[in-house]
PDB file of N, CA and C in Angstrom:
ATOM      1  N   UNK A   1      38.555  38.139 -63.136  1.00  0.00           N
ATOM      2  CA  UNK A   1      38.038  39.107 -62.195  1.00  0.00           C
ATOM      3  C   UNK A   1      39.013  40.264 -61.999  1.00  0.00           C
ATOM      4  N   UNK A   2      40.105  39.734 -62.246  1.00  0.00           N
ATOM      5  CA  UNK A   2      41.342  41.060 -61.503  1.00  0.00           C
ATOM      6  C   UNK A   2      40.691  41.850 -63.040  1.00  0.00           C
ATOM      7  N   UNK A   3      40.654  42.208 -63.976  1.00  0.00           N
ATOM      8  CA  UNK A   3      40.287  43.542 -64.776  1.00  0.00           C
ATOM      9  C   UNK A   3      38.905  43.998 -64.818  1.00  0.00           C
ATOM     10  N   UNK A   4      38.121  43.183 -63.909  1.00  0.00           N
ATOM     11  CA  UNK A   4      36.932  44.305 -63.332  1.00  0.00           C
ATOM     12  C   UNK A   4      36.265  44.344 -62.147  1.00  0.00           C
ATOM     13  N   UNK A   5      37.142  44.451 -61.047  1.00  0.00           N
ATOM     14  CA  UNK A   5      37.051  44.634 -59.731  1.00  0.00           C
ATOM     15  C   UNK A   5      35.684  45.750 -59.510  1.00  0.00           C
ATOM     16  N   UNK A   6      35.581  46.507 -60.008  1.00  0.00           N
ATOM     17  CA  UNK A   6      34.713  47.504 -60.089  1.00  0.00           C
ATOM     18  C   UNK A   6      33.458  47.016 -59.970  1.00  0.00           C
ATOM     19  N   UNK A   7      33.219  46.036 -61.088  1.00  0.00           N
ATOM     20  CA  UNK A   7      31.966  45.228 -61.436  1.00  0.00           C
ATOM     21  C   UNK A   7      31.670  44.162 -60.071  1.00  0.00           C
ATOM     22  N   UNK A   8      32.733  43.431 -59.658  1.00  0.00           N
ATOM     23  CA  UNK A   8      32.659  42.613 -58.690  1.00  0.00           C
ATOM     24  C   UNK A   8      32.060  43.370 -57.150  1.00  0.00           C
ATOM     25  N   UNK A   9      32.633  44.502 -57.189  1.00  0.00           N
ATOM     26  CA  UNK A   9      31.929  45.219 -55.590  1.00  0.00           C
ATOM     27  C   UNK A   9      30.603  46.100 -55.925  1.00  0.00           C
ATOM     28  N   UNK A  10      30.141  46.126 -57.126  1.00  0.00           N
ATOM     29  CA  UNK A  10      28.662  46.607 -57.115  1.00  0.00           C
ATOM     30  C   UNK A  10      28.080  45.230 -57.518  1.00  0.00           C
ATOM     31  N   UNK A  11      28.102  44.156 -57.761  1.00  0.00           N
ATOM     32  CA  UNK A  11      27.604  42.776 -58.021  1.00  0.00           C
ATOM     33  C   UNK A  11      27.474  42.742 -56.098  1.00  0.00           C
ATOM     34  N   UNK A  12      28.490  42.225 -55.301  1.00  0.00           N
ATOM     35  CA  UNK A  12      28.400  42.540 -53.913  1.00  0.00           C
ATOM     36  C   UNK A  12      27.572  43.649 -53.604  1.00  0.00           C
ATOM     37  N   UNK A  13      27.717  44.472 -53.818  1.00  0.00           N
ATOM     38  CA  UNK A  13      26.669  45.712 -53.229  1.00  0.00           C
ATOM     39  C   UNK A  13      25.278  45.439 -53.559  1.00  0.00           C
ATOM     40  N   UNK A  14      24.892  44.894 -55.021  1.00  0.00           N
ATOM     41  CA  UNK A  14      23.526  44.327 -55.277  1.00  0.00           C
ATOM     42  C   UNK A  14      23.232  42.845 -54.521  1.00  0.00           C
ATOM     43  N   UNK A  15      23.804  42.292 -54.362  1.00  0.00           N
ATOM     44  CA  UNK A  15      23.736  41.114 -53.597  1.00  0.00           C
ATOM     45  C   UNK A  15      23.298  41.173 -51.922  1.00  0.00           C
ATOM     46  N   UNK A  16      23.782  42.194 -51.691  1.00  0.00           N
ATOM     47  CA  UNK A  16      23.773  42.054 -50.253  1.00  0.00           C
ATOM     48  C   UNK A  16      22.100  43.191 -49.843  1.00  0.00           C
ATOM     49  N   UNK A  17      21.871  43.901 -51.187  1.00  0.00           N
ATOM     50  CA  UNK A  17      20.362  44.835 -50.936  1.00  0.00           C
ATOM     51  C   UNK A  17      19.071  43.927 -51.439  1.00  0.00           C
ATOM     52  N   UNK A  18      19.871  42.494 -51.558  1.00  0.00           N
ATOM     53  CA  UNK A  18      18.450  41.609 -51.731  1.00  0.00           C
ATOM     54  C   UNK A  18      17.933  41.145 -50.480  1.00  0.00           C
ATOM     55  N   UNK A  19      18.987  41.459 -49.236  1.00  0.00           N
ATOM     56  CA  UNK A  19      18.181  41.209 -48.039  1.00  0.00           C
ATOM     57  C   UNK A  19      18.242  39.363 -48.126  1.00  0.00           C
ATOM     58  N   UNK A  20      18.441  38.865 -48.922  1.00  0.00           N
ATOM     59  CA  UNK A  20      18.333  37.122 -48.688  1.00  0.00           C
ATOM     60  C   UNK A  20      19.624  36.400 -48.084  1.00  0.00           C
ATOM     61  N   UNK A  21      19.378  35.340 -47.507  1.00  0.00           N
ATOM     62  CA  UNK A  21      20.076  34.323 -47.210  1.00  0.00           C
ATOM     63  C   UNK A  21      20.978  33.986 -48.432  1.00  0.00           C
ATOM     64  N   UNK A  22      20.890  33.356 -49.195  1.00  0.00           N
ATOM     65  CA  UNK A  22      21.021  32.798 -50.386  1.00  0.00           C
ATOM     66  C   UNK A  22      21.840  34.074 -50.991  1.00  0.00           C
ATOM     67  N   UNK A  23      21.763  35.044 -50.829  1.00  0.00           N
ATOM     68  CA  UNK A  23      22.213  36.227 -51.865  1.00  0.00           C
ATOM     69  C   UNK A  23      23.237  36.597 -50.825  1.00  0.00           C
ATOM     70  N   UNK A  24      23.431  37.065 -49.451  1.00  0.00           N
ATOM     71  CA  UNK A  24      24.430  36.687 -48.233  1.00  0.00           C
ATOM     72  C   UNK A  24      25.525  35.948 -48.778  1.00  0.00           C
ATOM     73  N   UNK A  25      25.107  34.616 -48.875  1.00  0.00           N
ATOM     74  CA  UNK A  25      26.144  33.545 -49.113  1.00  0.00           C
ATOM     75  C   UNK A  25      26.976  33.813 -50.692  1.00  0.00           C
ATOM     76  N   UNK A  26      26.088  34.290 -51.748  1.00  0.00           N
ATOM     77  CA  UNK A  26      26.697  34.418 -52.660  1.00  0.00           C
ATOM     78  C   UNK A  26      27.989  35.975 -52.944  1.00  0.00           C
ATOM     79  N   UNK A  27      27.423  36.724 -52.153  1.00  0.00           N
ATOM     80  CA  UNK A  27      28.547  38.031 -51.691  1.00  0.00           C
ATOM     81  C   UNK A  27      29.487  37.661 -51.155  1.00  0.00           C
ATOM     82  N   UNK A  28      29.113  37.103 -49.993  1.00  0.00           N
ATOM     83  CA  UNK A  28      30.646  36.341 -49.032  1.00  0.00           C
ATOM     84  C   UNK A  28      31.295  36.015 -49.682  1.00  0.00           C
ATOM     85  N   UNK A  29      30.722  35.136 -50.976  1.00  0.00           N
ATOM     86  CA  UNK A  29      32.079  33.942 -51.494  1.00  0.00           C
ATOM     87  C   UNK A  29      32.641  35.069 -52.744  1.00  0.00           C
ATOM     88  N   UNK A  30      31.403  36.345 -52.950  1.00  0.00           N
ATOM     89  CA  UNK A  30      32.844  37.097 -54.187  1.00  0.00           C
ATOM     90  C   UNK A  30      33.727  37.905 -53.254  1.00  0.00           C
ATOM     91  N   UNK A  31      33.087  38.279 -51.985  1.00  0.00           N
ATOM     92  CA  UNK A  31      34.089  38.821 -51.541  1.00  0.00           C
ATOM     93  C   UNK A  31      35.551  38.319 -50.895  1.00  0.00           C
ATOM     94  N   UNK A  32      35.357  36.641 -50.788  1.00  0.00           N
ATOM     95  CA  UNK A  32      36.476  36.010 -50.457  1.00  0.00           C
ATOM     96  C   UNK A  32      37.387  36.009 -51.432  1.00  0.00           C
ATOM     97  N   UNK A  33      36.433  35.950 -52.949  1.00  0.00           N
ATOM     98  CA  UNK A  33      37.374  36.113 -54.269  1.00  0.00           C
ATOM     99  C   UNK A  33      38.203  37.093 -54.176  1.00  0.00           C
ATOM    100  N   UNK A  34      37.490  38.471 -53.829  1.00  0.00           N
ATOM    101  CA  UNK A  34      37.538  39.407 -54.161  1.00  0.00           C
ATOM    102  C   UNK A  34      39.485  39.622 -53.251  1.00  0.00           C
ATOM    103  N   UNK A  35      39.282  39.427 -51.924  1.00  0.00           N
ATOM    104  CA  UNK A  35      40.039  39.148 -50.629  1.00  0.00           C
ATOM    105  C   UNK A  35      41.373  38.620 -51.562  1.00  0.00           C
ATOM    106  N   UNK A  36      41.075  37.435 -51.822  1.00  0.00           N
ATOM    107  CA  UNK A  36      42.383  36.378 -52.395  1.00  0.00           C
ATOM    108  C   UNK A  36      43.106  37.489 -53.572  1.00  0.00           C
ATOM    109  N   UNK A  37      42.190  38.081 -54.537  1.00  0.00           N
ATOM    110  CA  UNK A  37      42.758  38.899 -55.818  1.00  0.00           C
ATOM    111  C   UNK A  37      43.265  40.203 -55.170  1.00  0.00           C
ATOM    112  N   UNK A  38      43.229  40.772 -54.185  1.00  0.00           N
ATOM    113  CA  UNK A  38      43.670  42.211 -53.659  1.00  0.00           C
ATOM    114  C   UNK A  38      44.954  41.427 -52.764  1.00  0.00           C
ATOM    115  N   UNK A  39      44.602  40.210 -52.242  1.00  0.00           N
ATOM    116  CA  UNK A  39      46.236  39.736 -51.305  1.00  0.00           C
ATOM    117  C   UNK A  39      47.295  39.196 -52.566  1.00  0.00           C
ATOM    118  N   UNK A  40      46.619  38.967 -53.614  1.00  0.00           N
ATOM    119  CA  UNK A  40      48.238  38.461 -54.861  1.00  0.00           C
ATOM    120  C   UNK A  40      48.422  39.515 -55.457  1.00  0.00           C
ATOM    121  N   UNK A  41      47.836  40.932 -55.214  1.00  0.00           N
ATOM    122  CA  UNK A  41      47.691  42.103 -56.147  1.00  0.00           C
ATOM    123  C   UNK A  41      48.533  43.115 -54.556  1.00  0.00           C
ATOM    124  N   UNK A  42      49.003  42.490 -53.923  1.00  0.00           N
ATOM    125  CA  UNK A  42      49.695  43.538 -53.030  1.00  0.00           C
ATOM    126  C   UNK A  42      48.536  44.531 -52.344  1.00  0.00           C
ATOM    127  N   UNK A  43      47.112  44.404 -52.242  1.00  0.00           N
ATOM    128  CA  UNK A  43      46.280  45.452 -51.967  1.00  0.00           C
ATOM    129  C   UNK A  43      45.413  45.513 -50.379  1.00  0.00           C
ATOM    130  N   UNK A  44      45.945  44.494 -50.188  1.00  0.00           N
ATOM    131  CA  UNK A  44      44.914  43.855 -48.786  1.00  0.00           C
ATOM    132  C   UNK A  44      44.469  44.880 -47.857  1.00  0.00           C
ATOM    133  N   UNK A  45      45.076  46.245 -48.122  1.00  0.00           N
ATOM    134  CA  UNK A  45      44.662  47.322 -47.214  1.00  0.00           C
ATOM    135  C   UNK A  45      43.238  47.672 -48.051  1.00  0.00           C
ATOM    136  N   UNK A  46      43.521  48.194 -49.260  1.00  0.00           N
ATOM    137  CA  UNK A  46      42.457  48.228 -50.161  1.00  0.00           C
ATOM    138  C   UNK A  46      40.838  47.274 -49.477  1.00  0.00           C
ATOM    139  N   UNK A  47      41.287  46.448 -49.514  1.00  0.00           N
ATOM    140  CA  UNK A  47      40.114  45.129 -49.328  1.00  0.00           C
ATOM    141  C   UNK A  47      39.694  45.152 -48.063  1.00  0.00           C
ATOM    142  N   UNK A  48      40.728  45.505 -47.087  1.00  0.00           N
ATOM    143  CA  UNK A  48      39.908  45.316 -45.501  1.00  0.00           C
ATOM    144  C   UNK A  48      39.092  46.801 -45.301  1.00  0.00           C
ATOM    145  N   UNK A  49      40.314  47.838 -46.325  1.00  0.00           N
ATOM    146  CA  UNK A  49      39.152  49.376 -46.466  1.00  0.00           C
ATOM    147  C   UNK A  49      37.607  49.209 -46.581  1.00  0.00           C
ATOM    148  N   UNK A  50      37.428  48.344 -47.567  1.00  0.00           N
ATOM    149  CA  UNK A  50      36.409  48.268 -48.470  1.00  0.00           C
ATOM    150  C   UNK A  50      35.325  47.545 -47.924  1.00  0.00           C
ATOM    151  N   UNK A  51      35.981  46.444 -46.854  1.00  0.00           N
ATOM    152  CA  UNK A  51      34.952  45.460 -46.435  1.00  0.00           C
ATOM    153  C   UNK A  51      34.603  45.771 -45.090  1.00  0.00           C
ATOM    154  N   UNK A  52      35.288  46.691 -44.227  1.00  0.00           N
ATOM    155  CA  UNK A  52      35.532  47.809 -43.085  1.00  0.00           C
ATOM    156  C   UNK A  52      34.037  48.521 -43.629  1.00  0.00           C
ATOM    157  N   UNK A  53      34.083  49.535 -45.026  1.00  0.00           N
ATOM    158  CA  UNK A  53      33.051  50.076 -45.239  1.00  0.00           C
ATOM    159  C   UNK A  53      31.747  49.085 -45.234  1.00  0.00           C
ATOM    160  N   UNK A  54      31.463  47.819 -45.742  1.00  0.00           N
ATOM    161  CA  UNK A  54      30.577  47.386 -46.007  1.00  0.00           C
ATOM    162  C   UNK A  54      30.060  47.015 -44.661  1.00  0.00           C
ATOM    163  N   UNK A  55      30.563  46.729 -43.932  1.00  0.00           N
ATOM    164  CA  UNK A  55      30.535  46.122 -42.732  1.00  0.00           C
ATOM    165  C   UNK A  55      29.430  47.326 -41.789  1.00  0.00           C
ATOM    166  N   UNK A  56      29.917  48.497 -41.847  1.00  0.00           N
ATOM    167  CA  UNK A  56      29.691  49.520 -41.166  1.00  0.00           C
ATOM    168  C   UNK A  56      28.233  49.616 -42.270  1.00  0.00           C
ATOM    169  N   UNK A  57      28.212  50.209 -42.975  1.00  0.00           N
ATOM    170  CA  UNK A  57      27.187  50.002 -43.933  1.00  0.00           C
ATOM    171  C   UNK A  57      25.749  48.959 -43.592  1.00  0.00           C
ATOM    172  N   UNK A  58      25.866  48.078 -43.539  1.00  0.00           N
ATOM    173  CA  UNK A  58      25.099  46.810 -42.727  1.00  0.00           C
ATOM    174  C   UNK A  58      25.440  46.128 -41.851  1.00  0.00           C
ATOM    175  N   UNK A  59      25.485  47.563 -40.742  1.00  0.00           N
ATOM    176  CA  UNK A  59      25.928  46.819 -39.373  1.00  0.00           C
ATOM    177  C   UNK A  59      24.694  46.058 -38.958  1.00  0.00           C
ATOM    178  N   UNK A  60      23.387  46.541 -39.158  1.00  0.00           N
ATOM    179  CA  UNK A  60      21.879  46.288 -38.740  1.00  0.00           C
ATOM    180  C   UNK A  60      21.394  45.023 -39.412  1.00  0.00           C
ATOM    181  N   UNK A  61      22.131  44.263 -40.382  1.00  0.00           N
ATOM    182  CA  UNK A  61      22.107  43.041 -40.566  1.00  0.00           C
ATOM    183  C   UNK A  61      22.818  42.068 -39.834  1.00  0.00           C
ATOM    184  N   UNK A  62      22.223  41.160 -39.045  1.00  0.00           N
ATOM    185  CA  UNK A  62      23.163  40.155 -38.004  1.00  0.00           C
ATOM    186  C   UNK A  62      23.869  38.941 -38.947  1.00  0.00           C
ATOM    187  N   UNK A  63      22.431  38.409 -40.226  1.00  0.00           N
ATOM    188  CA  UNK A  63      22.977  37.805 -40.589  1.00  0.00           C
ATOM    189  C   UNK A  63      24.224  37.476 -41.383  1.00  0.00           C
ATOM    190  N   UNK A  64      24.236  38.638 -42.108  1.00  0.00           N
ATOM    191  CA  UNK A  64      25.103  39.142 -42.718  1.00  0.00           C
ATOM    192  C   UNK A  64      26.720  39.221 -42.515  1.00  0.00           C
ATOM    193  N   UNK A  65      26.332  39.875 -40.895  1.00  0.00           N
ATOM    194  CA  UNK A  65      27.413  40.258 -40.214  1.00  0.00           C
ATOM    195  C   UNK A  65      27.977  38.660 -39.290  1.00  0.00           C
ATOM    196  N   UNK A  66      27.286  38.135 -39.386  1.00  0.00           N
ATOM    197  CA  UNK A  66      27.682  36.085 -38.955  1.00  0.00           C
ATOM    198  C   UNK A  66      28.873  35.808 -39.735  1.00  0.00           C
ATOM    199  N   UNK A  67      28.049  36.055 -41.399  1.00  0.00           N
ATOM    200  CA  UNK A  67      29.233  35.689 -42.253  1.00  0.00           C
ATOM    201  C   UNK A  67      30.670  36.050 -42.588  1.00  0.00           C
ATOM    202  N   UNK A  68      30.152  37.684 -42.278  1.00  0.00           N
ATOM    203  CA  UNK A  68      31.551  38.599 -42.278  1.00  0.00           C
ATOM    204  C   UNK A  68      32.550  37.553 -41.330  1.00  0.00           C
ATOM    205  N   UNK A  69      31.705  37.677 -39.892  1.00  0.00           N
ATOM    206  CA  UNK A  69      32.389  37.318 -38.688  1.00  0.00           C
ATOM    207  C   UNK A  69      33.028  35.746 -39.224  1.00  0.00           C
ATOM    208  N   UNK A  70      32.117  34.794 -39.784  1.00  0.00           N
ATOM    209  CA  UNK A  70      33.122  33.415 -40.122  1.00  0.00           C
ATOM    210  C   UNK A  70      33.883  33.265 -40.601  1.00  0.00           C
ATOM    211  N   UNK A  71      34.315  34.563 -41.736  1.00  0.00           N
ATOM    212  CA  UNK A  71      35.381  34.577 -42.743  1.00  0.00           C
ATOM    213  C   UNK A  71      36.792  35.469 -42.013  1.00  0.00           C
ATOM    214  N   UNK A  72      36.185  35.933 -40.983  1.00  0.00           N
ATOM    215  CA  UNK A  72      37.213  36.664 -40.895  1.00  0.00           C
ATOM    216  C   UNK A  72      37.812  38.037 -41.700  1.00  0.00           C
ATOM    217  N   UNK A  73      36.461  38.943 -41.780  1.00  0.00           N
ATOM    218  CA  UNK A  73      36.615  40.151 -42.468  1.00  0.00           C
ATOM    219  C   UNK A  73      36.273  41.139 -41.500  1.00  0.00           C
ATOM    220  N   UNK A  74      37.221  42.126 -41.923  1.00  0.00           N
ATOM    221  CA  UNK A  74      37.843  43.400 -40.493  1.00  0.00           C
ATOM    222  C   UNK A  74      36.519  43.885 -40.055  1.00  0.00           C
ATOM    223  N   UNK A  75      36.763  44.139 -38.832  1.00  0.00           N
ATOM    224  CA  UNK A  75      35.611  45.036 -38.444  1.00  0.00           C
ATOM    225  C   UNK A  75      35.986  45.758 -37.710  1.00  0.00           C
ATOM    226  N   UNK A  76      35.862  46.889 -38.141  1.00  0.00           N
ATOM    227  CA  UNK A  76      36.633  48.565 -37.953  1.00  0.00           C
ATOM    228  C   UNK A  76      36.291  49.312 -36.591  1.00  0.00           C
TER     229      UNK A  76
END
């Protein structure tokens, strides 16, 4: 994953415009990937930037925003 981060946050970005449960859960867990590869890559500002944006982005999703909230991803 660390040489195509790129691919991984529009995979997340398509994941999360399916509107599903099931597709929710599967974003969370790349974005936890995603989380772990930006904290051994020195980037974690990068990642809370990014998930700060997404967050704001689908604030109007609750469910969504449950998961953010269980993982413990910033909210700006």
């Amino acid at each position: 994953m660390a040489r195509d981060q790129a691919t991984a946050w529009r995979t997340v970005d398509d994941l999360i415009a399916q509107r599903k449960p099931a597709a929710y859960d599967q974003a969370v867990a790349l974005l936890s990937d995603l989380r772990a590869l930006h904290a051994r890559q020195g980037s974690a500002a990068d990642f809370d930037r990014r998930s700060g944006e997404l967050r704001t982005a689908h604030r109007g999703k609750p469910s969504l925003m449950r998961r953010f909230d269980a993982l413990g991803f910033p909210n700006p």
